[in-house]
Protein backbone atom coordinates (compact mmCIF):
# COMPACT_ATOMS: atom_id res chain seq x y z
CA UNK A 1 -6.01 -103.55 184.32
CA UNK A 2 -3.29 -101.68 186.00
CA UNK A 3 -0.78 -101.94 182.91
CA UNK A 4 -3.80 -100.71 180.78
CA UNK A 5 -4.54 -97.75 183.21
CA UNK A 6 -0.63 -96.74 182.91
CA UNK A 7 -0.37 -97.37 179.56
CA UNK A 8 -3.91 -94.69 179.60
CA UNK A 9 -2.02 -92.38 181.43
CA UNK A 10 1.09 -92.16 179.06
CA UNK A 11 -0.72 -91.07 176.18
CA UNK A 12 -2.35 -88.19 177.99
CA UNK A 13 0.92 -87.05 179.31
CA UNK A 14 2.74 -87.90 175.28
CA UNK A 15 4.19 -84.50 174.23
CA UNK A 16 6.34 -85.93 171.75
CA UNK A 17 6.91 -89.49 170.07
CA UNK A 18 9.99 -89.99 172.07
CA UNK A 19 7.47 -90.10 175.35
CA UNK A 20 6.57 -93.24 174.29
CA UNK A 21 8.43 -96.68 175.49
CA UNK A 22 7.22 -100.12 174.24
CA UNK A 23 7.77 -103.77 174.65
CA UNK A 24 9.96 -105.72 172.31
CA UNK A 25 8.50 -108.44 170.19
CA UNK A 26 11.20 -111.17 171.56
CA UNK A 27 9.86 -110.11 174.93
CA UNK A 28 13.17 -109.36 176.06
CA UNK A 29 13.89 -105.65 175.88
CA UNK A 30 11.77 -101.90 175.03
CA UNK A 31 11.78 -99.92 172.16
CA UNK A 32 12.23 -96.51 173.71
CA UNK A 33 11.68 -94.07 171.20
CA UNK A 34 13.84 -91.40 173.10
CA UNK A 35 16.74 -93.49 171.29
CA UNK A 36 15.66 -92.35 168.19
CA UNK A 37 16.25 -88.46 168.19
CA UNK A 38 18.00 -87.10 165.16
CA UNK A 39 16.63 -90.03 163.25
CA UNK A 40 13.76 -89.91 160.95
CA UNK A 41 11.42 -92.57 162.16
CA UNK A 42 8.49 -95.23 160.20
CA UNK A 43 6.15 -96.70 162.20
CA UNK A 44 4.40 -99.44 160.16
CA UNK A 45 1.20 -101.70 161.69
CA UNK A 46 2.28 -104.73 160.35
CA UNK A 47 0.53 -108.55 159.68
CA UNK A 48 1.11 -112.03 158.54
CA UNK A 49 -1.32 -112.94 157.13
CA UNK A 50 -2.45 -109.94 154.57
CA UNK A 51 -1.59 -109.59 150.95
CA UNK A 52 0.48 -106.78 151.93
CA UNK A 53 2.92 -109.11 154.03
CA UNK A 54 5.58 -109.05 151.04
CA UNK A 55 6.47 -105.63 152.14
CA UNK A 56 8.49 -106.60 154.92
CA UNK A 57 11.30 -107.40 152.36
CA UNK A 58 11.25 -103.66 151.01
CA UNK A 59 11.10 -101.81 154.80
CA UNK A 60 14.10 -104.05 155.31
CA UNK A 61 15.28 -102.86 152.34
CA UNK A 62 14.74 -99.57 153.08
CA UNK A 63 16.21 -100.02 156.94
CA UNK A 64 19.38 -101.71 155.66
CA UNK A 65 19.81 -98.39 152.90
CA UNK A 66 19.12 -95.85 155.11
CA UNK A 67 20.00 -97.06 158.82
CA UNK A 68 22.30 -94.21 159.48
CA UNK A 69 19.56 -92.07 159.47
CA UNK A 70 16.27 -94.13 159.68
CA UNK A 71 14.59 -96.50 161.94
CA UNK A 72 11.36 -98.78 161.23
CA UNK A 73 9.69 -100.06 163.89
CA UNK A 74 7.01 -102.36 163.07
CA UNK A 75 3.82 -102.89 165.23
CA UNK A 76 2.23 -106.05 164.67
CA UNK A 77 -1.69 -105.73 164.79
CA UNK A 78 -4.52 -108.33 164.12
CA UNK A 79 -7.67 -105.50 163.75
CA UNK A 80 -8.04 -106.20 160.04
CA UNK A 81 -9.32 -109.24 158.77
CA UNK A 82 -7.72 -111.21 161.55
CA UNK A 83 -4.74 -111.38 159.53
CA UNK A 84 -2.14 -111.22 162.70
CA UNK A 85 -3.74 -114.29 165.11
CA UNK A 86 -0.30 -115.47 165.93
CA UNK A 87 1.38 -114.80 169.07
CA UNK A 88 4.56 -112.59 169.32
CA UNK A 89 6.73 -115.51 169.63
CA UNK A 90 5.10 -116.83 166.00
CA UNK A 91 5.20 -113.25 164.89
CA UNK A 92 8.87 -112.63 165.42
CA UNK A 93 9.58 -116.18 164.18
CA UNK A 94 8.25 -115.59 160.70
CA UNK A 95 9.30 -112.23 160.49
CA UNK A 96 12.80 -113.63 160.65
CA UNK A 97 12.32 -117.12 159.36
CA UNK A 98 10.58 -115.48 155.87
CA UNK A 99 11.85 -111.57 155.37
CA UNK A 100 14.84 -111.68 157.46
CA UNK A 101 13.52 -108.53 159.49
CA UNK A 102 16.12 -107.36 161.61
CA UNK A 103 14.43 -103.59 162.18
CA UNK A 104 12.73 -103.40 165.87
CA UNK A 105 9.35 -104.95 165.95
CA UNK A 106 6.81 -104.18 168.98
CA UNK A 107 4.91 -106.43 170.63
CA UNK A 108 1.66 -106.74 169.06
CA UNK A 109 -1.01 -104.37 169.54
CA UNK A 110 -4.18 -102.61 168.66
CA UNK A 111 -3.86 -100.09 166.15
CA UNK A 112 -7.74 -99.02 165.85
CA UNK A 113 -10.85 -99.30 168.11
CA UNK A 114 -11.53 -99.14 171.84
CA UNK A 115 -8.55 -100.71 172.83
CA UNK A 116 -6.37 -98.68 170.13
CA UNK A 117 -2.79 -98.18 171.73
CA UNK A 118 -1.95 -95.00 173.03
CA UNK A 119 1.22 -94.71 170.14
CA UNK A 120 -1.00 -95.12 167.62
CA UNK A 121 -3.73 -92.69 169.57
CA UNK A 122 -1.47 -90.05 169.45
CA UNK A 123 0.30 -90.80 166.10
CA UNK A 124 -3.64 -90.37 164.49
CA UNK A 125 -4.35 -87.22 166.37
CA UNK A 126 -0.97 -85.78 164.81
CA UNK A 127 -2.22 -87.01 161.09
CA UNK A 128 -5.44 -85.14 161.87
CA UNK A 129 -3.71 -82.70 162.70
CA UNK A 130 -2.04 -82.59 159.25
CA UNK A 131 -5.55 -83.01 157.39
CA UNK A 132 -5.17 -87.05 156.92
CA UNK A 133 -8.85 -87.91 157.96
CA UNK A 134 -8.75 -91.74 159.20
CA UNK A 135 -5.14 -92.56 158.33
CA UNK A 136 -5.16 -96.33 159.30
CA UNK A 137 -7.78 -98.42 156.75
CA UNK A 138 -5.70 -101.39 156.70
CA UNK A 139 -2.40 -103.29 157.55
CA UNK A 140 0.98 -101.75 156.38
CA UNK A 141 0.03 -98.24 157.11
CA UNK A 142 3.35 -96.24 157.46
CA UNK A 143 3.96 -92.82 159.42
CA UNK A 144 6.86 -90.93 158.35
CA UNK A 145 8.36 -88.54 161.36
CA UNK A 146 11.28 -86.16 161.00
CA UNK A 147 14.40 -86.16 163.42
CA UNK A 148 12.83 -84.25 165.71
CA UNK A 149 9.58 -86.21 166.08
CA UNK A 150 7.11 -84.45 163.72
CA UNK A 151 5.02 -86.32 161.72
CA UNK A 152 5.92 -85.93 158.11
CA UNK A 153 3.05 -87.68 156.45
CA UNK A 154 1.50 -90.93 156.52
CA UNK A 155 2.00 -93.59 153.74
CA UNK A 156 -0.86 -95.98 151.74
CA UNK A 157 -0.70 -99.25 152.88
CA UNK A 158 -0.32 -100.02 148.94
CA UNK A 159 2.78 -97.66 148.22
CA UNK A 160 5.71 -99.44 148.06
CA UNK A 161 8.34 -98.28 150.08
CA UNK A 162 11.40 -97.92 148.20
CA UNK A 163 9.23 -95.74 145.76
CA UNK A 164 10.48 -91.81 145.16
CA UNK A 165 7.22 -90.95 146.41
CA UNK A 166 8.82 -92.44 150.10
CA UNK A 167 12.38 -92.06 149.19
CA UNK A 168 12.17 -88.09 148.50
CA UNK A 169 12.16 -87.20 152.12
CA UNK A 170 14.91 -89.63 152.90
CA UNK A 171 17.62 -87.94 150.63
């Protein structure tokens, strides 16, 4: 209750993405997004279980091409279809195990709903902002923000990754 209430508290005080600190999949460290500045940054909710899966071989693609000035962070999430039901230990282990992912991946969270995390509270109320009306339908979702933490735009869960249509506003 009290980690909820804080975690409550840090999205009405978010200015910026780089406000925002979460846990680490492995459980052993935070993803602060402060570390990030003059990066571009793609947050992706992520899952298992879904058809769409496969892409975790092109984001790491995409992270291994463009590290120097890119960062994925994916944010595991079981509000579609129940297609995340693992824990974060099973998460992280097939992550690795299957796609070799070695880009930061959150703990996993709630992406939509009552319980939606505050990152992904704010990050829809900036792509409202930008005229994308209900940006998260389904798992693989991507948002696209600049080096200074603007949103750029947000990315079909079907569009492949390492498509010009992403690739444009990485060169």
């Amino acid at each position: 209750m009290i980690r909820l209430l804080l975690v409550s508290l840090l999205f009405i005080s978010a200015q910026s993405i780089y406000d925002f600190k979460v846990p680490a999949l492995d459980g052993a460290g935070t993803i602060d997004f402060k570390k990030f500045k003059g990066k571009k940054i793609m947050i992706v909710n992520t899952a298992s279980k879904c058809g769409n899966t496969p892409q975790y071989s092109d984001l790491e693609k995409l992270y291994e091409q463009y590290k120097d000035k890119l960062v994925i962070v994916g944010f595991p999430a079981n509000n579609f279809g129940g297609q995340e039901p693992g824990s974060n230990n099973d998460i992280q282990e097939f992550c690795k195990k299957n796609y070799g992912v070695s880009f930061p991946m959150a703990e996993k969270v709630s992406v939509k709903g009552d319980d939606i995390h505050p990152l992904f509270k704010y990050l829809v109320a900036e792509a409202e902002k930008k005229g994308f009306t209900d940006p998260i339908k389904w798992n693989f979702t991507k948002f696209l923000l600049d080096e200074k933490g603007n949103l750029i735009t947000v990315i079909h869960n079907k569009t492949k990754v390492t498509s010009e249509e992403v690739t444009k506003y990485l060169n």
